[in-house]
N, C-alpha and C. Protein backbone atom coordinates (compact mmCIF):
# COMPACT_ATOMS: atom_id res chain seq x y z
N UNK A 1 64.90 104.79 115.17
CA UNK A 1 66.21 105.34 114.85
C UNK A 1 67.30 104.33 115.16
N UNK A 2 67.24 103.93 116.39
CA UNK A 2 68.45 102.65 116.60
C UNK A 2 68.32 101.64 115.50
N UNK A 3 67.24 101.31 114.97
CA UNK A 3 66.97 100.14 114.23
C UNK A 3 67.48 100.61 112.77
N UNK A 4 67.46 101.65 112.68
CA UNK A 4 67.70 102.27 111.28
C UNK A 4 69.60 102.12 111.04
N UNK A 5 70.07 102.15 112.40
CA UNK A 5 71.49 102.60 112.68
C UNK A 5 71.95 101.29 112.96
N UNK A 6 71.59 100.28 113.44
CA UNK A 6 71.58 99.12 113.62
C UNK A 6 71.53 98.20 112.32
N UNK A 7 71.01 98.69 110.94
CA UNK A 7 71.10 98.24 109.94
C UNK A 7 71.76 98.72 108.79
N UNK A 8 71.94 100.00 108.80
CA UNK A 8 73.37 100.71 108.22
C UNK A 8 74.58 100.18 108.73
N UNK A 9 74.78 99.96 110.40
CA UNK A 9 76.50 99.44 110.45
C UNK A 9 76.13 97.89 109.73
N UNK A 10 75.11 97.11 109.84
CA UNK A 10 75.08 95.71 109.67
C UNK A 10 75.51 95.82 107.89
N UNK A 11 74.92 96.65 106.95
CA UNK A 11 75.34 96.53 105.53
C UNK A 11 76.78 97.02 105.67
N UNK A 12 77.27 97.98 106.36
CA UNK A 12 78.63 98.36 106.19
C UNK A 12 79.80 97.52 106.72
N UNK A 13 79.21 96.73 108.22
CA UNK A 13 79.95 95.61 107.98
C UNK A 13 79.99 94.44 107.39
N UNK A 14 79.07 93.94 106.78
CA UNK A 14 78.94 93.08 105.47
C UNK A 14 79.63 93.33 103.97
N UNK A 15 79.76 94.30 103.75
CA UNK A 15 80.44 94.99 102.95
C UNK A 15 81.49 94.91 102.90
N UNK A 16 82.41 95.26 104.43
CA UNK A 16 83.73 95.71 104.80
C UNK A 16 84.00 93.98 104.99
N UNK A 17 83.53 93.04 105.62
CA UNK A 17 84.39 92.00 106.04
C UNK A 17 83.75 91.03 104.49
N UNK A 18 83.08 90.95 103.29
CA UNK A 18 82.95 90.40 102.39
C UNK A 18 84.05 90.53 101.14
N UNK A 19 84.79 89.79 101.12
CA UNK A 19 85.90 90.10 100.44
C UNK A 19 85.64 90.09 98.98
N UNK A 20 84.89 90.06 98.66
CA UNK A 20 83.63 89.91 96.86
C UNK A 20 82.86 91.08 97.13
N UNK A 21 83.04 91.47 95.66
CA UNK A 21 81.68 92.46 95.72
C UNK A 21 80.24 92.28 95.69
N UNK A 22 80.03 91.11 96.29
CA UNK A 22 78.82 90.83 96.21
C UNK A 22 77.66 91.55 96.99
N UNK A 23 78.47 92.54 98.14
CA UNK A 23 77.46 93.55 98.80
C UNK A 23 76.84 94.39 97.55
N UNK A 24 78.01 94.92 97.15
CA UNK A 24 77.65 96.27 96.14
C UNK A 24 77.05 95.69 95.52
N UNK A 25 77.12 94.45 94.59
CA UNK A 25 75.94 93.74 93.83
C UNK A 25 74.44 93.84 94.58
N UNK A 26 74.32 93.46 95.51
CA UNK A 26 72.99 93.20 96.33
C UNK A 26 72.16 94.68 96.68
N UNK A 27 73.31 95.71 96.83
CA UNK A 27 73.00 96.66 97.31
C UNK A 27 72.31 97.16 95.80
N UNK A 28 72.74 97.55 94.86
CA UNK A 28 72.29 98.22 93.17
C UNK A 28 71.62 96.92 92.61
N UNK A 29 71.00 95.93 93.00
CA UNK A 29 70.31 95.15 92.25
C UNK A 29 71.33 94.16 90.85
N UNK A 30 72.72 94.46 91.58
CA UNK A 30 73.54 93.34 90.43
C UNK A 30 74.02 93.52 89.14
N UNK A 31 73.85 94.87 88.99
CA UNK A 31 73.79 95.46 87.54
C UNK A 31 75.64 95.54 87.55
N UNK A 32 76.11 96.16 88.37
CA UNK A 32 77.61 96.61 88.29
C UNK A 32 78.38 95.83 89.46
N UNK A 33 79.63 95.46 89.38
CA UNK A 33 80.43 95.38 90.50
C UNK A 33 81.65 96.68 90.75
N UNK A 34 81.49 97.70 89.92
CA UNK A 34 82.57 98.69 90.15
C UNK A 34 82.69 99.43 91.59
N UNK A 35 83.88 99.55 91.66
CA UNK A 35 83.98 100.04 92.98
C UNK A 35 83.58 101.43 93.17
N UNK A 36 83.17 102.39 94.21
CA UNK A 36 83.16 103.28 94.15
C UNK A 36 84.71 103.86 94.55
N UNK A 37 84.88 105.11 93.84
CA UNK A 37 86.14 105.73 94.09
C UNK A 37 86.36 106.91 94.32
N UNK A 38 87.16 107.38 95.14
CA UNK A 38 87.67 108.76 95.89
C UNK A 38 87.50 109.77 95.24
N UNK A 39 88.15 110.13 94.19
CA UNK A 39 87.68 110.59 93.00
C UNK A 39 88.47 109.76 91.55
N UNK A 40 88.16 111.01 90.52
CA UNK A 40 88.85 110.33 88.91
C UNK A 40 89.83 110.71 88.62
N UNK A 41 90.51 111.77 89.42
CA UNK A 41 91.86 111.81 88.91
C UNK A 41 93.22 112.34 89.85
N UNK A 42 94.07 111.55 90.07
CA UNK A 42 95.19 112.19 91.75
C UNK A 42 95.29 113.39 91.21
N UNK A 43 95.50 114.12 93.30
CA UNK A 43 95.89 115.54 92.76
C UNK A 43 97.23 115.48 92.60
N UNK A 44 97.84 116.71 91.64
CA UNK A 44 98.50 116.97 91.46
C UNK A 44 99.82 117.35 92.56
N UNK A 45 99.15 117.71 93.72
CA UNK A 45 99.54 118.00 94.80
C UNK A 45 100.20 117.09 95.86
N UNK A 46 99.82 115.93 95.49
CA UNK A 46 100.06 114.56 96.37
C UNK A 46 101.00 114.51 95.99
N UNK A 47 102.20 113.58 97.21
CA UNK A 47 103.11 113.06 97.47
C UNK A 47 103.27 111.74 97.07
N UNK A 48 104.50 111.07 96.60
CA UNK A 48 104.46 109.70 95.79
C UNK A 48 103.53 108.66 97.39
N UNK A 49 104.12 108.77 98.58
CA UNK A 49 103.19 108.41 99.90
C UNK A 49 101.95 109.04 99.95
N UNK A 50 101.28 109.81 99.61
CA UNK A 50 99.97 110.10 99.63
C UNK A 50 99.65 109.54 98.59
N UNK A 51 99.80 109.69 97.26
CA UNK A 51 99.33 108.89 96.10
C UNK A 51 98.80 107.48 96.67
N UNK A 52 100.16 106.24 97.02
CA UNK A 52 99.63 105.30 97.59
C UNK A 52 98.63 105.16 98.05
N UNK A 53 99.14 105.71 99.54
CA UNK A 53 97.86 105.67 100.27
C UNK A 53 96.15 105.82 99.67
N UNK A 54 96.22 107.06 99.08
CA UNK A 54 94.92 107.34 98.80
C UNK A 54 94.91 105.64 97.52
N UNK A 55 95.50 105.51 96.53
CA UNK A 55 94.91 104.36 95.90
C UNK A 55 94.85 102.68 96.81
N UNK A 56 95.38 102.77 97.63
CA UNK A 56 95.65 101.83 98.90
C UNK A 56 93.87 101.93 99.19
N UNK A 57 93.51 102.75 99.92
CA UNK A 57 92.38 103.06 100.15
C UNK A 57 91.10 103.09 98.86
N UNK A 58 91.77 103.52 97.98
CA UNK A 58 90.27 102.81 96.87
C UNK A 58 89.98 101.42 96.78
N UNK A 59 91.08 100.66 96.75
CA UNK A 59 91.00 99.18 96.24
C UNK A 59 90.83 98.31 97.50
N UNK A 60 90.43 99.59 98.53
CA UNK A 60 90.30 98.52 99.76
C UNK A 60 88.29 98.84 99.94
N UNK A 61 87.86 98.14 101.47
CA UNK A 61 86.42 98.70 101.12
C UNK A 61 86.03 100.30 102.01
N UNK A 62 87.38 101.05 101.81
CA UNK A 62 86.84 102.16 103.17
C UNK A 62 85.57 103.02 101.90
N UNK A 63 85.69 102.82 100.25
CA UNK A 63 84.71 104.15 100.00
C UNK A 63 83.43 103.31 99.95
N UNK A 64 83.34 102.83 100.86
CA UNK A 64 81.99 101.75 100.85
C UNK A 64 81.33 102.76 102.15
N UNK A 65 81.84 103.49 102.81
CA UNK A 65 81.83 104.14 104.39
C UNK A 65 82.18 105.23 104.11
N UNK A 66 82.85 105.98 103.26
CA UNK A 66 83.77 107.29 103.08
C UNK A 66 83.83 107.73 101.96
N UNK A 67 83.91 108.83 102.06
CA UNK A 67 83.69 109.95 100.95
C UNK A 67 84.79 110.91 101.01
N UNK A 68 85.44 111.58 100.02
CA UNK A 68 86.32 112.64 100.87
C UNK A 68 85.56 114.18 101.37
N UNK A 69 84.30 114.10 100.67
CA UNK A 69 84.07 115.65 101.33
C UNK A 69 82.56 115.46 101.91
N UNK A 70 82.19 114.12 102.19
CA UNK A 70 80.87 114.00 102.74
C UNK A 70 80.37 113.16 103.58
N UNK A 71 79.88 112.92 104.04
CA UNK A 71 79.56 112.15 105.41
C UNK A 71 78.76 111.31 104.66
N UNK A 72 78.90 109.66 104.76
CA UNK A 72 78.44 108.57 104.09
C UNK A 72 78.05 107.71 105.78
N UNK A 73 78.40 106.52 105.96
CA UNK A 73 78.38 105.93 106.98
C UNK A 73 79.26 106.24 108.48
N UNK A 74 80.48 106.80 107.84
CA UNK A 74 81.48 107.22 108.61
C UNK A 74 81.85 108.69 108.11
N UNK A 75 82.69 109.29 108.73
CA UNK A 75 83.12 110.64 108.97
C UNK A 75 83.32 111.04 107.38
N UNK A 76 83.57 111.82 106.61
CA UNK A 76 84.32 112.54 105.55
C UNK A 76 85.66 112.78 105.82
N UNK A 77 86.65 112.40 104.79
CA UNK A 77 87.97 112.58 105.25
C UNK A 77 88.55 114.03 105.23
N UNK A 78 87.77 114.62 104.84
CA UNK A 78 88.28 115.96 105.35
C UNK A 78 88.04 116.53 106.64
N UNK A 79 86.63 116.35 107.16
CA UNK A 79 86.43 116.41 108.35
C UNK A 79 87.62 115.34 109.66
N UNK A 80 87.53 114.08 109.27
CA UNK A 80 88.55 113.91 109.95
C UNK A 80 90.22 114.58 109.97
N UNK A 81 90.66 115.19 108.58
CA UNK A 81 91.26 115.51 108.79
C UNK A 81 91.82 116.93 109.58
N UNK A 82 90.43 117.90 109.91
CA UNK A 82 90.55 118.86 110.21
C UNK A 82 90.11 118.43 112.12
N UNK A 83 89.99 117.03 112.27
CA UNK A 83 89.81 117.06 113.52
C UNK A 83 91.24 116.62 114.25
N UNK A 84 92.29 115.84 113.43
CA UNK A 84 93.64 115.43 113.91
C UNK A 84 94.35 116.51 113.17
N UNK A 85 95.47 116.53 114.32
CA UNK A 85 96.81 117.85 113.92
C UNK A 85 98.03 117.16 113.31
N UNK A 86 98.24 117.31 112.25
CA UNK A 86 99.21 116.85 111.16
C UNK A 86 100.34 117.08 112.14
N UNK A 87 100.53 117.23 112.70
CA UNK A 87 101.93 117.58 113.40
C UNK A 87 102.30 117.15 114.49
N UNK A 88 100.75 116.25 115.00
CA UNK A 88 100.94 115.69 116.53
C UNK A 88 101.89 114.45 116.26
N UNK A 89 102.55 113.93 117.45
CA UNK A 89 103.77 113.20 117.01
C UNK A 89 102.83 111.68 117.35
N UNK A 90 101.97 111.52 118.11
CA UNK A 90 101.02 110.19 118.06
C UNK A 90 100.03 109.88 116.87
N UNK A 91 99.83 111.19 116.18
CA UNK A 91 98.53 111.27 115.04
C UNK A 91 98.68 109.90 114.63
N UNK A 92 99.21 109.74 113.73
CA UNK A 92 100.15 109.00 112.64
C UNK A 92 100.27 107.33 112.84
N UNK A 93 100.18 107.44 114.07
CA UNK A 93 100.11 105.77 114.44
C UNK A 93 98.75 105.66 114.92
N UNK A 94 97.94 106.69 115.52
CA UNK A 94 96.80 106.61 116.67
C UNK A 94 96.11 106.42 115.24
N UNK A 95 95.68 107.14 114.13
CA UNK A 95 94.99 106.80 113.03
C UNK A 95 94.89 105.79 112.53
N UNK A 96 96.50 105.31 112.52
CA UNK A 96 96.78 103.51 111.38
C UNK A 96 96.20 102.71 112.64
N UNK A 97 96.20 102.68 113.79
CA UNK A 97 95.69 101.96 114.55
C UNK A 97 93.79 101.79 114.30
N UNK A 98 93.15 103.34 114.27
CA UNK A 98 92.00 102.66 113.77
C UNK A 98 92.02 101.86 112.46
N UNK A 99 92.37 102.47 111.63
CA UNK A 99 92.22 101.83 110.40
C UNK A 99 92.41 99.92 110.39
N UNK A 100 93.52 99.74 111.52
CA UNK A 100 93.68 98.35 111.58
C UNK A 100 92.79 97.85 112.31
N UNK A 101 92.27 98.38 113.65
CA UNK A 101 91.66 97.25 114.51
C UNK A 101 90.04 98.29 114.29
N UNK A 102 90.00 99.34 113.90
CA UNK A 102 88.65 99.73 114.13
C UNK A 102 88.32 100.53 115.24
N UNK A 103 87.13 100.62 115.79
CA UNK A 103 86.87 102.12 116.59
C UNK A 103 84.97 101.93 116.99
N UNK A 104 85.00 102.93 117.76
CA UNK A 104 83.55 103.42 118.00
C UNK A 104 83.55 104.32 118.78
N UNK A 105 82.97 105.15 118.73
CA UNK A 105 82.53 106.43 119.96
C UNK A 105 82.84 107.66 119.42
N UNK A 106 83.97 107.77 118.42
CA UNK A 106 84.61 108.77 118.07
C UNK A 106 83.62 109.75 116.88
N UNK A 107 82.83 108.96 116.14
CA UNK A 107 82.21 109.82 115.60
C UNK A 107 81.15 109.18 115.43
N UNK A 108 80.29 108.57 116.34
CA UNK A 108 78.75 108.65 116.56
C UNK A 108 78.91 107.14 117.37
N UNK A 109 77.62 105.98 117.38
CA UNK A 109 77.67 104.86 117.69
C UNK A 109 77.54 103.72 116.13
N UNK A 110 77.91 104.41 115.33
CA UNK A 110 78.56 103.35 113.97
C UNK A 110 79.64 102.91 114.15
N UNK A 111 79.85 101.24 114.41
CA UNK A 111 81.49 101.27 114.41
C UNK A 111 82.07 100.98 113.34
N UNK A 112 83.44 101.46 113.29
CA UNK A 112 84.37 101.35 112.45
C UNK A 112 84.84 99.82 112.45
N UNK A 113 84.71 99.34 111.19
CA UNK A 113 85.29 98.03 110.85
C UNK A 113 86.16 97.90 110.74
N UNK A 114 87.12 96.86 111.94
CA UNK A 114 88.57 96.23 111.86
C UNK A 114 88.92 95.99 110.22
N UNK A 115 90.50 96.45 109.87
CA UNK A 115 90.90 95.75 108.52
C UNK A 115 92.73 95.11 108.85
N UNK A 116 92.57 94.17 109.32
CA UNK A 116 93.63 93.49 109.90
C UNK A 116 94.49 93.48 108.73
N UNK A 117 93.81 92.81 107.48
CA UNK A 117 94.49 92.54 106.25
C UNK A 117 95.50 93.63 105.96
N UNK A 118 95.59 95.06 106.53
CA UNK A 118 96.38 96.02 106.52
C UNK A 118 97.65 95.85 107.37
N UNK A 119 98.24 96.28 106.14
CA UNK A 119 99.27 96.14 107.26
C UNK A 119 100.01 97.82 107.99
N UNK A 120 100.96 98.19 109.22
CA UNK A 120 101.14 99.21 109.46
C UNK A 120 101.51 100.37 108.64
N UNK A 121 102.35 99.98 107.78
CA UNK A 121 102.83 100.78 106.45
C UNK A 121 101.68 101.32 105.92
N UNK A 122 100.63 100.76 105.69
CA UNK A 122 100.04 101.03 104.37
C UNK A 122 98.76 101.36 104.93
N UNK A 123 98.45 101.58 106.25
CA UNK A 123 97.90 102.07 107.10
C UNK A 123 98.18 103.83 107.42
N UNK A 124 99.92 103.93 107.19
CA UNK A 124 100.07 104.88 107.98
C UNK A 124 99.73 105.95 106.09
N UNK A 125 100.49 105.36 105.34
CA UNK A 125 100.00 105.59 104.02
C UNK A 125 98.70 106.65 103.85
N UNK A 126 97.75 105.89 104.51
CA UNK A 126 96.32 105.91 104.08
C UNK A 126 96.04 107.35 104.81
N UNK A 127 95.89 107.23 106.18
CA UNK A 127 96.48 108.47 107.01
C UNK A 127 97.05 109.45 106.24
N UNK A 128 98.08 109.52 105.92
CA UNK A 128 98.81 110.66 105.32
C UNK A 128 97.83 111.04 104.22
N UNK A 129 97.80 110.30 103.39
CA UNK A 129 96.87 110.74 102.28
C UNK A 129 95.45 112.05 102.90
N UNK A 130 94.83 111.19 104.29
CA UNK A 130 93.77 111.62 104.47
C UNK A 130 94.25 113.17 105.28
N UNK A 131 95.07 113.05 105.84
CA UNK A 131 95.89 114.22 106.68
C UNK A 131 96.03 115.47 105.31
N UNK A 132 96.66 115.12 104.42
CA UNK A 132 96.86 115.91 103.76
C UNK A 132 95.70 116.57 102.93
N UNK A 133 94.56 116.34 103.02
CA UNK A 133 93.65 117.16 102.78
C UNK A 133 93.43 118.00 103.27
N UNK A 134 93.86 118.40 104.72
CA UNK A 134 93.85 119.92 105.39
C UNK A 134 94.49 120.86 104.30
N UNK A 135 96.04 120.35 103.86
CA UNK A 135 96.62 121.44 102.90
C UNK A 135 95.89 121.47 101.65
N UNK A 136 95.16 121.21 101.43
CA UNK A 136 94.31 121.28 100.04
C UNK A 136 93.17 122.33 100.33
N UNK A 137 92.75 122.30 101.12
CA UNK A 137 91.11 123.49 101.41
C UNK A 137 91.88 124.69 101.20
C-alpha cells in the first residue's frame, strides 16, 4: 500500500512540476495532449471572480489531482468545500496559501504540490471558485 501511494504522489508530482504535457502523454500512451477539464460548460451561477478562478484552475495542472465531485489523487472540490466555512475571515488566504506552497496531512499522506507560479490573486480566485460550490448542492 505505501508503495502504491508512493507512486501515485510521484506521477502527480511529475505531472504538477512538468510544465509540458508530456505526463498526460506518457500516462494515455501519447495519443492526446488535451487537458482534462472541470467540466464543459460555466455555471451560470458563477461570479465574473469565480468564472476566473475556476478557468485559472483548468489551464493550470490542479485537474491532473482534482475533480469537482470526486476524489482523484487529492480531495474533490466539493468536499473541500464543505470542509472550509465561506465566511471564516482566514479561509480565503489559509486556502491560496495551500494552493501556493502546498500541504500534507490534511487529507491523507499525498502531498499537495507547491504552485509558486501562482500568484496571490489568482490563488484566492481559485478558492472562491472552489468555495462556491457549497451554494450550488
Amino acid at each position: 500500500m505505501r508503495n502504491l501511494l508512493f507512486a501515485v504522489a510521484l506521477v502527480c508530482l511529475t505531472a504538477a512540476c512538468d510544465g509540458t504535457e508530456n505526463a498526460k502523454e506518457q500516462e494515455t500512451g501519447g495519443g492526446t495532449t488535451e487537458k482534462p477539464t472541470l467540466s464543459e460548460e460555466p455555471s451560470p451561477q458563477l461570479t465574473e471572480v469565480q468564472t476566473r478562478g475556476k478557468k485559472l484552475m483548468e489551464m493550470s495542472t490542479c485537474p491532473t489531482c482534482h475533480a469537482i465531485n470526486e476524489k482523484l489523487v487529492g480531495p474533490a472540490y466539493v468536499d473541500v468545500a464543505r470542509r472550509y466555512d465561506e465566511e471564516a475571515d482566514t479561509t480565503l488566504s489559509y486556502l491560496a496559501g495551500k494552493v501556493i506552497n502546498g500541504g500534507k496531512g490534511n487529507w491523507g499522506e499525498v502531498p499537495m504540490t507547491p504552485n509558486p507560479q501562482v500568484s496571490q490573486e489568482e490563488a484566492e480566485d481559485m478558492v472562491r471558485f472552489i468555495l462556491s460550490l457549497n451554494d450550488q448542492e
